[in-house]
PDB file of N, CA and C in Angstrom:
ATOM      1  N   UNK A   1       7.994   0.759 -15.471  1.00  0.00           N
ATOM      2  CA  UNK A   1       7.831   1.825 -14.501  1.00  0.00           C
ATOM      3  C   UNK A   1       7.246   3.060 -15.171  1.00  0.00           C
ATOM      4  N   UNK A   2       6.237   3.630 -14.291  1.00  0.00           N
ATOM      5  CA  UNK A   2       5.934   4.878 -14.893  1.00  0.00           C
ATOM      6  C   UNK A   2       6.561   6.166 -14.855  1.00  0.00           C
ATOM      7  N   UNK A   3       6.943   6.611 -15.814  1.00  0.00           N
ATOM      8  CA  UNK A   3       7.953   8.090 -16.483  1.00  0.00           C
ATOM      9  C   UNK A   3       7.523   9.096 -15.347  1.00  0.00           C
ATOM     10  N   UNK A   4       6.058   9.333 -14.732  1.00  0.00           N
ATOM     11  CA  UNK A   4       5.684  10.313 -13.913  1.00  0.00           C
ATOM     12  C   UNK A   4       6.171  10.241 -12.471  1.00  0.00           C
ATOM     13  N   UNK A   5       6.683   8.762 -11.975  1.00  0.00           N
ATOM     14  CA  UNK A   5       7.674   8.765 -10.535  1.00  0.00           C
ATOM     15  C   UNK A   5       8.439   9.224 -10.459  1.00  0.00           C
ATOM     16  N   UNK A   6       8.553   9.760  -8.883  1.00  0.00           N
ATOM     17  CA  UNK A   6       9.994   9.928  -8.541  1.00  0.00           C
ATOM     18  C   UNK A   6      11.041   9.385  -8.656  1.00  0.00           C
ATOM     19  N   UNK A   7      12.314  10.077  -8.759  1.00  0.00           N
ATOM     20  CA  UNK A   7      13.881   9.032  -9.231  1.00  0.00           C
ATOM     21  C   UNK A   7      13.973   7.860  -7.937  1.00  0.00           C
ATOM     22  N   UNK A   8      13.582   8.759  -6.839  1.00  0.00           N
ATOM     23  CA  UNK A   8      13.762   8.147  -5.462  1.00  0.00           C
ATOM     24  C   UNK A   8      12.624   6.696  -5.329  1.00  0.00           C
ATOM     25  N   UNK A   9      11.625   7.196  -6.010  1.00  0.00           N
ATOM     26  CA  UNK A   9      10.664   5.416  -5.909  1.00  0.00           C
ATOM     27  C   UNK A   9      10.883   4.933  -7.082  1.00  0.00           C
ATOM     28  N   UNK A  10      11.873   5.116  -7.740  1.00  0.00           N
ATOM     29  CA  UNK A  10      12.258   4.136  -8.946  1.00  0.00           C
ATOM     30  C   UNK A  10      13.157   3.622  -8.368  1.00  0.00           C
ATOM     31  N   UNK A  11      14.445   4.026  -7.842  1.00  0.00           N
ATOM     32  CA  UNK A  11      15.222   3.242  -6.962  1.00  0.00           C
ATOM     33  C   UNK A  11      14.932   2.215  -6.084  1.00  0.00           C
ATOM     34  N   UNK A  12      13.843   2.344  -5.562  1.00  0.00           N
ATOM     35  CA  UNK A  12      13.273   2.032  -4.088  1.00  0.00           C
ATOM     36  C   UNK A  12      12.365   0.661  -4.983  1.00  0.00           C
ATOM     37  N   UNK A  13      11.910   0.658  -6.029  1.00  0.00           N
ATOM     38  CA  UNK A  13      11.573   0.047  -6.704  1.00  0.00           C
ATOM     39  C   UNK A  13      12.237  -1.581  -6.938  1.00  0.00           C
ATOM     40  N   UNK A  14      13.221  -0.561  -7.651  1.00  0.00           N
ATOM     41  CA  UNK A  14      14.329  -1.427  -8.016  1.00  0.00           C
ATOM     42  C   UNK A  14      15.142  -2.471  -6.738  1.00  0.00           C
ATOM     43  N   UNK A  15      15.357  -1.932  -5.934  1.00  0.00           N
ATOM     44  CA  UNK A  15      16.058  -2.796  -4.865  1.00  0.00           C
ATOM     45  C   UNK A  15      15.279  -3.092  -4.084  1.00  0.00           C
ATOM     46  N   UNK A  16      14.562  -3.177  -4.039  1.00  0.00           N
ATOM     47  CA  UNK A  16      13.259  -3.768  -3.622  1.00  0.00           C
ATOM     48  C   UNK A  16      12.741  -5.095  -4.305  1.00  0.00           C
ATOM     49  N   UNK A  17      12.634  -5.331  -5.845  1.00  0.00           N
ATOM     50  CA  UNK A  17      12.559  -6.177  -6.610  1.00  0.00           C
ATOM     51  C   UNK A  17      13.786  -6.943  -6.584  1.00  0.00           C
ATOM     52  N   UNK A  18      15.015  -6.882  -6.637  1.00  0.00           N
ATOM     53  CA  UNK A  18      16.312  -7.759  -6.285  1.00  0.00           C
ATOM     54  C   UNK A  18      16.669  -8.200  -4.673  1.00  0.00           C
ATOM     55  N   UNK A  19      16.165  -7.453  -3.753  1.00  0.00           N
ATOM     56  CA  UNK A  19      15.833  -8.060  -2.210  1.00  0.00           C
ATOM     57  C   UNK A  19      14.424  -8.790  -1.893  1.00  0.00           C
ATOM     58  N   UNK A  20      13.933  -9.192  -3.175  1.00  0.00           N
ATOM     59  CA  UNK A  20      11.979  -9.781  -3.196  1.00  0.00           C
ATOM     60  C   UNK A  20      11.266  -9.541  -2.205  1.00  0.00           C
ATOM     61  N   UNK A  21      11.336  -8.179  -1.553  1.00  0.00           N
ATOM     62  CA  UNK A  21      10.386  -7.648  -1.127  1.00  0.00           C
ATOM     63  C   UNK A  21       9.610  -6.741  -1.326  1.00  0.00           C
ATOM     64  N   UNK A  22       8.566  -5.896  -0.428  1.00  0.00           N
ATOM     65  CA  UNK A  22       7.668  -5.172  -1.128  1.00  0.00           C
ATOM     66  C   UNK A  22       8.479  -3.606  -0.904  1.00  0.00           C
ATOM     67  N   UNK A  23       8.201  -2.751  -1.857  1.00  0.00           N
ATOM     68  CA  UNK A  23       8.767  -1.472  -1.575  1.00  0.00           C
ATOM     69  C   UNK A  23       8.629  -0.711  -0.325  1.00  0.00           C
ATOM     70  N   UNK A  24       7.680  -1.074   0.461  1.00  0.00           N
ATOM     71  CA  UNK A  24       7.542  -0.899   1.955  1.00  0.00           C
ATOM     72  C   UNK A  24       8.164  -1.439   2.666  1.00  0.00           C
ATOM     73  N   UNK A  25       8.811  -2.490   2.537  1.00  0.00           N
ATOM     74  CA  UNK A  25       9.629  -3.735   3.311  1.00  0.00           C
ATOM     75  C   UNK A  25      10.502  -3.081   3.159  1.00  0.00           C
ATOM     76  N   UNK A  26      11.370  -2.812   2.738  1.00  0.00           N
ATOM     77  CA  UNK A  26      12.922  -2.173   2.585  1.00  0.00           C
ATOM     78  C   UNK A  26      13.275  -1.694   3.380  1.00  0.00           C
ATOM     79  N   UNK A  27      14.250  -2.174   4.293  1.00  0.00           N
ATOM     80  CA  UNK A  27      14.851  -1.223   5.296  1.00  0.00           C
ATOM     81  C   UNK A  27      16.620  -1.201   5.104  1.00  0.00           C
ATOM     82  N   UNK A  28      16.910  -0.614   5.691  1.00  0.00           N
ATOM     83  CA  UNK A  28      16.724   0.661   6.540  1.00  0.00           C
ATOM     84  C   UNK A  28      16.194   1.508   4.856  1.00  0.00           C
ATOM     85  N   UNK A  29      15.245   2.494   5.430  1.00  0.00           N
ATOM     86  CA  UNK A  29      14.561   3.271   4.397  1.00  0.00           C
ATOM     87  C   UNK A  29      15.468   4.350   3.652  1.00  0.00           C
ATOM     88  N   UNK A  30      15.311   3.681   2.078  1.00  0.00           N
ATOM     89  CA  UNK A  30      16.877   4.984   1.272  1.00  0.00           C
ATOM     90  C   UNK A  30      17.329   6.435   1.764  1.00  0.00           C
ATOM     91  N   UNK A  31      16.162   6.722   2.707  1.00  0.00           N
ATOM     92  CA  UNK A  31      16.464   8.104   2.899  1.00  0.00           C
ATOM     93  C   UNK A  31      17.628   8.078   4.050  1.00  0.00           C
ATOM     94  N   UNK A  32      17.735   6.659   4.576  1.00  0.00           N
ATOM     95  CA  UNK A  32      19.238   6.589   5.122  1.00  0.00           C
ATOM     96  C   UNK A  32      20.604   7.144   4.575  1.00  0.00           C
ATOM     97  N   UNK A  33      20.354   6.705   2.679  1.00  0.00           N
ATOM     98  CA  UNK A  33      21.736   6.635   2.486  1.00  0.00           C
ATOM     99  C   UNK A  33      21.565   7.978   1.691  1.00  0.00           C
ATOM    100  N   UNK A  34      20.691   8.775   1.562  1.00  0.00           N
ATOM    101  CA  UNK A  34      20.355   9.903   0.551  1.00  0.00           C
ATOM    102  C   UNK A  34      19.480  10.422   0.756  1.00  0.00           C
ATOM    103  N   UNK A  35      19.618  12.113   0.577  1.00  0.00           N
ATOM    104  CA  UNK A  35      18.430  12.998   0.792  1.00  0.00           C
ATOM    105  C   UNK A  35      17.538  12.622  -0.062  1.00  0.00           C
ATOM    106  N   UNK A  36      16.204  11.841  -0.780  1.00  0.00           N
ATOM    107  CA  UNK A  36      15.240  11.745  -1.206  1.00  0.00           C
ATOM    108  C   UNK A  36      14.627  12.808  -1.833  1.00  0.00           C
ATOM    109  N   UNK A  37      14.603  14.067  -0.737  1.00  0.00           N
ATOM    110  CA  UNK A  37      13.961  15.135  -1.725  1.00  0.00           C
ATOM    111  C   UNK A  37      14.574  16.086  -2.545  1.00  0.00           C
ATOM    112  N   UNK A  38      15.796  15.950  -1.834  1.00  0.00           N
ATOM    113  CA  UNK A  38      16.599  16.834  -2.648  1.00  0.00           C
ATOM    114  C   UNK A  38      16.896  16.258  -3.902  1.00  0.00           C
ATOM    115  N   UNK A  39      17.028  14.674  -3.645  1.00  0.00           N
ATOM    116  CA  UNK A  39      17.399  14.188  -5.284  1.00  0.00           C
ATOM    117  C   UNK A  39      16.389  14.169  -6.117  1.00  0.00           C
ATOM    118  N   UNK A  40      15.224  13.864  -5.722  1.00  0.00           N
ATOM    119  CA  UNK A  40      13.593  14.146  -6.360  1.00  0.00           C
ATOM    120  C   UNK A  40      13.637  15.322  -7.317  1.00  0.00           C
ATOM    121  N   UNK A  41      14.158  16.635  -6.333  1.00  0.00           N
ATOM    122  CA  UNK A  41      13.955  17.853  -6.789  1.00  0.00           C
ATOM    123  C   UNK A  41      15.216  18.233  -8.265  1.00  0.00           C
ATOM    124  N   UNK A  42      16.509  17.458  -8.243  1.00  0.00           N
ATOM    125  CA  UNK A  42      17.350  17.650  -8.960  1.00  0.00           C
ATOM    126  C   UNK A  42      16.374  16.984 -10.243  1.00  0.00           C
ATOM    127  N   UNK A  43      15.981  15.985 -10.293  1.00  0.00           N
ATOM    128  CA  UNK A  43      15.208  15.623 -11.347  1.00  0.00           C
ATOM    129  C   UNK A  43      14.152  15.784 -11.774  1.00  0.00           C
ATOM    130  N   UNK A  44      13.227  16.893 -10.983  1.00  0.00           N
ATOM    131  CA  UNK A  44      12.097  17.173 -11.474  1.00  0.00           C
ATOM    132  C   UNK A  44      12.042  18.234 -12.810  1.00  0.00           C
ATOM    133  N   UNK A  45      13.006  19.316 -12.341  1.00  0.00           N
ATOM    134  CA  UNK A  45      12.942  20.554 -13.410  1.00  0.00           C
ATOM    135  C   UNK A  45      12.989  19.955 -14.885  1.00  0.00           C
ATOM    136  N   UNK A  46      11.853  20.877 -15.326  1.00  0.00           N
ATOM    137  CA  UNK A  46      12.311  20.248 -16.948  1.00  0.00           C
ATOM    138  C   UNK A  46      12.978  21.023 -17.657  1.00  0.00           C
ATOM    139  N   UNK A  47      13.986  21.673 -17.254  1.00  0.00           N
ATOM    140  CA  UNK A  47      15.154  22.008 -18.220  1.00  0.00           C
ATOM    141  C   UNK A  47      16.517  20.827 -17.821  1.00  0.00           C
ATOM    142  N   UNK A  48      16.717  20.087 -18.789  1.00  0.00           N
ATOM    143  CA  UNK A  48      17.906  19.383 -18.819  1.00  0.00           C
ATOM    144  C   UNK A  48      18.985  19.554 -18.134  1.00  0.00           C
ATOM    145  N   UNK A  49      19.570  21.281 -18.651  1.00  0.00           N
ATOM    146  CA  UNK A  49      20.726  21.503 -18.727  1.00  0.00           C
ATOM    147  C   UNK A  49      20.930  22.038 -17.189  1.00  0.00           C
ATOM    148  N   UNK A  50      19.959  22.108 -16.411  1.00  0.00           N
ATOM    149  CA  UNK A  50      20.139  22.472 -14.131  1.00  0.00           C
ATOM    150  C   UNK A  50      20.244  20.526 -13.712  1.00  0.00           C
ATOM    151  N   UNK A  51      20.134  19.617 -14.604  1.00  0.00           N
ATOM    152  CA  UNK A  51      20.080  18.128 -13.879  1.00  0.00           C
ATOM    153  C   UNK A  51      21.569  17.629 -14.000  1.00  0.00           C
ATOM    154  N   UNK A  52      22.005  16.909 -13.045  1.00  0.00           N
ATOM    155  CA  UNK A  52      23.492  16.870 -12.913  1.00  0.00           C
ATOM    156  C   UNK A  52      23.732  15.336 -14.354  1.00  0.00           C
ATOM    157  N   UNK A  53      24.725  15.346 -14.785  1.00  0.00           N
ATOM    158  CA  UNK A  53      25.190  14.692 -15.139  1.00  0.00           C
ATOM    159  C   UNK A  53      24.972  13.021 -15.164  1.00  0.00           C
ATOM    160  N   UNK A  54      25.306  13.027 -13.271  1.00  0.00           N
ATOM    161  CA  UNK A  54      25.379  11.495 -13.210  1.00  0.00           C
ATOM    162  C   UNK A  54      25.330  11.633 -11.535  1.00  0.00           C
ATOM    163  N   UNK A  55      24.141  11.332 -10.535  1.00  0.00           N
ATOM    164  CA  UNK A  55      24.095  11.132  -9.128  1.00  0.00           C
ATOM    165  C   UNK A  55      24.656   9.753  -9.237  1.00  0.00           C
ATOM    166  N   UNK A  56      25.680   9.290  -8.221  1.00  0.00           N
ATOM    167  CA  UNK A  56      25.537   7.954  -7.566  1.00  0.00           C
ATOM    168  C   UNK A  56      26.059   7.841  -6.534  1.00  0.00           C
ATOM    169  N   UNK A  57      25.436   6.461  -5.656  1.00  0.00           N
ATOM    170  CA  UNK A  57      25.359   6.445  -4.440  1.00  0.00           C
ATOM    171  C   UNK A  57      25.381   5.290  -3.806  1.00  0.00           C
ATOM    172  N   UNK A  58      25.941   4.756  -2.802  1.00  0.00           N
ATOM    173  CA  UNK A  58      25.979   3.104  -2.237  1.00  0.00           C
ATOM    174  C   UNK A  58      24.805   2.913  -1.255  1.00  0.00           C
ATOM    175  N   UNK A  59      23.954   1.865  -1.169  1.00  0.00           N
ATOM    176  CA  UNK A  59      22.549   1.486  -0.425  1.00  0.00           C
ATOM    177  C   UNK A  59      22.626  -0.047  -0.204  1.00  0.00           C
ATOM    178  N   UNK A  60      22.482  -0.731   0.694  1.00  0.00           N
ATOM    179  CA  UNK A  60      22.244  -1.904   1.036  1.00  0.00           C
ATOM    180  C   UNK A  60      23.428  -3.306   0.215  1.00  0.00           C
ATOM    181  N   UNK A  61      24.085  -2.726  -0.331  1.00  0.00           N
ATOM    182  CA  UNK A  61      25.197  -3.283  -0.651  1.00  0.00           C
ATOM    183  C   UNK A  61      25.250  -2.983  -1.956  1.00  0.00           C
ATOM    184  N   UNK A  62      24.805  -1.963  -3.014  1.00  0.00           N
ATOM    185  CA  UNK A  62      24.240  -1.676  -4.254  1.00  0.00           C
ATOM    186  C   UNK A  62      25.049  -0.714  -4.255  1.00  0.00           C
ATOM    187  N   UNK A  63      25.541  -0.261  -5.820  1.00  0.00           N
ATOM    188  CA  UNK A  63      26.067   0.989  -6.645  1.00  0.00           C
ATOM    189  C   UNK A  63      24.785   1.214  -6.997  1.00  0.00           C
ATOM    190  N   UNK A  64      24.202   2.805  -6.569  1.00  0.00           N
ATOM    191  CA  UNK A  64      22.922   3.032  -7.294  1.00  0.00           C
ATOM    192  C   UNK A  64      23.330   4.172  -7.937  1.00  0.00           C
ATOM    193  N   UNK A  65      23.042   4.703  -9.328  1.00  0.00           N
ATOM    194  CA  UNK A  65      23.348   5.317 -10.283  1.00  0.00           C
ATOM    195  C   UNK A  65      22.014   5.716 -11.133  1.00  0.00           C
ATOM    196  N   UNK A  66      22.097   7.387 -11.306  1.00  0.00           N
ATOM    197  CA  UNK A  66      20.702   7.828 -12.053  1.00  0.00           C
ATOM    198  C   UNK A  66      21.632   8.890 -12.450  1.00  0.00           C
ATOM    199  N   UNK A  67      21.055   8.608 -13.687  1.00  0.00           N
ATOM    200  CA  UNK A  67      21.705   9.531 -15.053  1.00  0.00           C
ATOM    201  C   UNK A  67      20.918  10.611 -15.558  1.00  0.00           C
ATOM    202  N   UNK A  68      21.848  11.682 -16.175  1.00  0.00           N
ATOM    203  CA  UNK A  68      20.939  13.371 -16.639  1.00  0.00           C
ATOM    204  C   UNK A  68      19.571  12.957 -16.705  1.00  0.00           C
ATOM    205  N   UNK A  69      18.849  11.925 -17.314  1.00  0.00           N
ATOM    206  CA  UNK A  69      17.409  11.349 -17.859  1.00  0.00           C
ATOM    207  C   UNK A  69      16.680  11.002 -16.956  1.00  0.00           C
ATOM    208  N   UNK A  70      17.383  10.714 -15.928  1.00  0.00           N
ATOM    209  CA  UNK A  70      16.588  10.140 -14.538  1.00  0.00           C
ATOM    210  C   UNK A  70      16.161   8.591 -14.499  1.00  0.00           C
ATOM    211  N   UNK A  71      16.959   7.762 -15.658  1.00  0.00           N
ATOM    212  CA  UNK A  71      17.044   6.701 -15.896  1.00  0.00           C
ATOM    213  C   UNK A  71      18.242   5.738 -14.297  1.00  0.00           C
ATOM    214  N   UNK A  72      17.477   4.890 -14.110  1.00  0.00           N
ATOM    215  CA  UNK A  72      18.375   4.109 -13.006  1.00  0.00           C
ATOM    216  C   UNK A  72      19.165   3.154 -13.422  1.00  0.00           C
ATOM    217  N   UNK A  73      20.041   2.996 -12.405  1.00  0.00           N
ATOM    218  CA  UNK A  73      20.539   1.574 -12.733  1.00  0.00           C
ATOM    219  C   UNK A  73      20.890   1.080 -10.997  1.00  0.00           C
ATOM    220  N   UNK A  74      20.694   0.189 -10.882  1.00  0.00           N
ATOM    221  CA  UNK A  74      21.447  -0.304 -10.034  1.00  0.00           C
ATOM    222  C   UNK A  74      22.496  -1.868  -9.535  1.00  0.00           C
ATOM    223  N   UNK A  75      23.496  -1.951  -9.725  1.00  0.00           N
ATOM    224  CA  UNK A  75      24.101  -2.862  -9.860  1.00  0.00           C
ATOM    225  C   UNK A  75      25.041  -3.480  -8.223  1.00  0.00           C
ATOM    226  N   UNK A  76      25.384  -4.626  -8.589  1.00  0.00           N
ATOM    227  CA  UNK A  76      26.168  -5.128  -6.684  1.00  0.00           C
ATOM    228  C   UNK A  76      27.371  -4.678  -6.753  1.00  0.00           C
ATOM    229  N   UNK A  77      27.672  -4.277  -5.216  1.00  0.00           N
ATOM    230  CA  UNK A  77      29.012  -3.546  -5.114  1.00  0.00           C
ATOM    231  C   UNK A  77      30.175  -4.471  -5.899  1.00  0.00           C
ATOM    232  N   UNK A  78      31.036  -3.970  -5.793  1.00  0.00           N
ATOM    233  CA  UNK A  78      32.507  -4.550  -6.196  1.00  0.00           C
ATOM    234  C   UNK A  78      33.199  -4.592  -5.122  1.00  0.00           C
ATOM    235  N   UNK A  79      33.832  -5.295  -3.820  1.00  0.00           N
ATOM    236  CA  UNK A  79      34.324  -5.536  -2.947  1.00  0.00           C
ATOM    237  C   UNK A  79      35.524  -4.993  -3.454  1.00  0.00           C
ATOM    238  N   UNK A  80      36.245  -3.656  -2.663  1.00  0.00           N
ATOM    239  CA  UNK A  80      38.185  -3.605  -2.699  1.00  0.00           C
ATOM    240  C   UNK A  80      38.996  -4.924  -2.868  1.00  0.00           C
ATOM    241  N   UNK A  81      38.598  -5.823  -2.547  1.00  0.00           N
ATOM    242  CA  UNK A  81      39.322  -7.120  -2.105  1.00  0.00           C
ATOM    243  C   UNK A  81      39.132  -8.157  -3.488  1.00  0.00           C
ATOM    244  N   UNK A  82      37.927  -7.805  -3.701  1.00  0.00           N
ATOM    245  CA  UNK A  82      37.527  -8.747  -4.925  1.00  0.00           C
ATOM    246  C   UNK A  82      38.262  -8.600  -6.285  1.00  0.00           C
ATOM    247  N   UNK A  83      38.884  -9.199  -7.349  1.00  0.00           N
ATOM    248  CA  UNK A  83      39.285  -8.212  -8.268  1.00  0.00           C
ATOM    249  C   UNK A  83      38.285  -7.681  -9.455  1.00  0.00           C
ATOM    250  N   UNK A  84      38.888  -6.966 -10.079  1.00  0.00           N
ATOM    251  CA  UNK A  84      37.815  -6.250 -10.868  1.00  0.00           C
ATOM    252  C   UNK A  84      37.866  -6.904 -12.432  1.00  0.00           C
ATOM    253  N   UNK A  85      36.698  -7.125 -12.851  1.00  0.00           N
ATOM    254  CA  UNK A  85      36.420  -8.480 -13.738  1.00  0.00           C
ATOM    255  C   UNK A  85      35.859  -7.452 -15.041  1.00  0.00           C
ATOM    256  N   UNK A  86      36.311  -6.612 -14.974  1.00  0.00           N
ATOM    257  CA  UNK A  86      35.680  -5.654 -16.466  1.00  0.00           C
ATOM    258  C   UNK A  86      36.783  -5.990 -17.559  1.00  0.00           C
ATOM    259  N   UNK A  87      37.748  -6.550 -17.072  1.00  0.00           N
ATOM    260  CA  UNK A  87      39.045  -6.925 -18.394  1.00  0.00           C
ATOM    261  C   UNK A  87      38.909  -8.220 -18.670  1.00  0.00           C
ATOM    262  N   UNK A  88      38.798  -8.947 -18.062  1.00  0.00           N
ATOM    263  CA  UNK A  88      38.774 -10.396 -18.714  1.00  0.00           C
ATOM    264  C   UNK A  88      38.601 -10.793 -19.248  1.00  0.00           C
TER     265      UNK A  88
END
């Protein structure tokens, strides 16, 4: 991915590539689950120290997570019901 995108079409990217469709295909469109520009704008400034910590946010059944760097991640929910498999 190129460093010069938005956080918001790196996301859009990303779950887009794990639902194998095209980044246009994606619905309902992220700006459902998140202001887009406002999060754009948290990551544009280039002073570090005004970018939050750690945004994250739930989308199409996804933990989506973008860090101070504007680096993504996005991983599948964890169901309440399911148990949680980080100890095992």
């Amino acid at each position: 991915m190129n460093n010069t995108q938005s956080v918001s079409f790196k996301i859009v990217e990303k779950i887009a590539e794990r639902e194998q469709v095209s980044p246009a295909e994606l619905q309902p469109p992220i700006h459902y689950a998140i202001d887009t520009d406002a999060l754009d704008s948290l990551y544009q400034s280039n002073t570090s120290d005004r970018r939050p910590a750690k945004v994250e946010f739930e989308y199409k059944g996804y933990t989506v997570a973008v860090d101070s760097t504007g680096d993504v991640d996005v991983r599948d929910q964890v169901s309440a019901s399911e148990p949680d498999k980080t100890f095992v």
